[in-house]
Protein backbone atom coordinates (compact mmCIF):
# COMPACT_ATOMS: atom_id res chain seq x y z
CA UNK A 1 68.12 121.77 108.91
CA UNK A 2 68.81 119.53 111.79
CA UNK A 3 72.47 119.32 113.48
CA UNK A 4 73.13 116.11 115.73
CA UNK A 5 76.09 117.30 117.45
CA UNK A 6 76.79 113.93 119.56
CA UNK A 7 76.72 111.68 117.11
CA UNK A 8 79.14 114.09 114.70
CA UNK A 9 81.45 114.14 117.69
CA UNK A 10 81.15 110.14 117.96
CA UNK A 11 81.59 110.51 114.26
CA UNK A 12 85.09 112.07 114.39
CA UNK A 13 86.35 109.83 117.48
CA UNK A 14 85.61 106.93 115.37
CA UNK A 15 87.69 108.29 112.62
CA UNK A 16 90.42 109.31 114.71
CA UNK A 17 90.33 105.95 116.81
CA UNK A 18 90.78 104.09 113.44
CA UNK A 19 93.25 105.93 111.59
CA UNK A 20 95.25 106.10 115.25
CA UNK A 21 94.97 102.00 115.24
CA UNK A 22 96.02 101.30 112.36
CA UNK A 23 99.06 103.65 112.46
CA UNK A 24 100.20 102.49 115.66
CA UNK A 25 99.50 99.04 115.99
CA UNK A 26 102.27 96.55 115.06
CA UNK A 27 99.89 94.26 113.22
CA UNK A 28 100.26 97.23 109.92
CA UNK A 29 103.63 97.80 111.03
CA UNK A 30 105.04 96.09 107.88
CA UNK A 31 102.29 97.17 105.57
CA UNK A 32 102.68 99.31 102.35
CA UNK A 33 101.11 102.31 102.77
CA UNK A 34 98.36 102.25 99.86
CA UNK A 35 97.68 98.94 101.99
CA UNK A 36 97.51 100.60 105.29
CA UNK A 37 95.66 103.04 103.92
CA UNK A 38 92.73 100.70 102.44
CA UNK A 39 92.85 98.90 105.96
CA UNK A 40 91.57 102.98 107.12
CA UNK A 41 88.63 103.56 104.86
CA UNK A 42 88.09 100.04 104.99
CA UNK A 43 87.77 100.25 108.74
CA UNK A 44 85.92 103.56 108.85
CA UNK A 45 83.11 102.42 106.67
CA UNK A 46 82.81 99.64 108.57
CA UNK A 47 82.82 101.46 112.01
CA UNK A 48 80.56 104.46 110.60
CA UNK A 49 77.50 102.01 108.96
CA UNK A 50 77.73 100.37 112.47
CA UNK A 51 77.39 103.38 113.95
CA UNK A 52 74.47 104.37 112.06
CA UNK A 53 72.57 101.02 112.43
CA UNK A 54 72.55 101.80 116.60
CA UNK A 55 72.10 105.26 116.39
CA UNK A 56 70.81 106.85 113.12
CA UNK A 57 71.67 110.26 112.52
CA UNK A 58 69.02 112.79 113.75
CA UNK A 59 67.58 110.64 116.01
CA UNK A 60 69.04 113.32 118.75
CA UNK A 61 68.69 115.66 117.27
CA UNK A 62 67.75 119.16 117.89
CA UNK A 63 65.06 121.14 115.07
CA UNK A 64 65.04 124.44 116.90
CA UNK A 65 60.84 123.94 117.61
């Protein structure tokens, strides 16, 4: 099994960034919550498949060999 460390810590600063965004920017301010909440996974599917189109997990990975 194969652990890419770096890109599960850019992993989690992605979802942090986007929950953190979207709870503190004005532009939700007003928004229901089940809203605000679909405008989260929304946004961290959307940051995550980008992530893995310009760096696909493993690729840094270290096997141990």
């Amino acid at each position: 099994m194969t652990f890419d460390i770096p890109h599960m810590l850019a992993t989690g600063l992605i979802v942090f960034a986007v929950i953190w965004l979207v709870d503190h920017t004005s532009t939700f301010e007003n928004a229901a919550k089940g809203r605000k909440t679909l405008f989260k996974v929304i946004g961290v599917f959307v940051a995550i498949v980008i992530l893995n189109l310009v760096w696909p997990y493993g690729s840094t990975a270290w096997t141990g060999a």
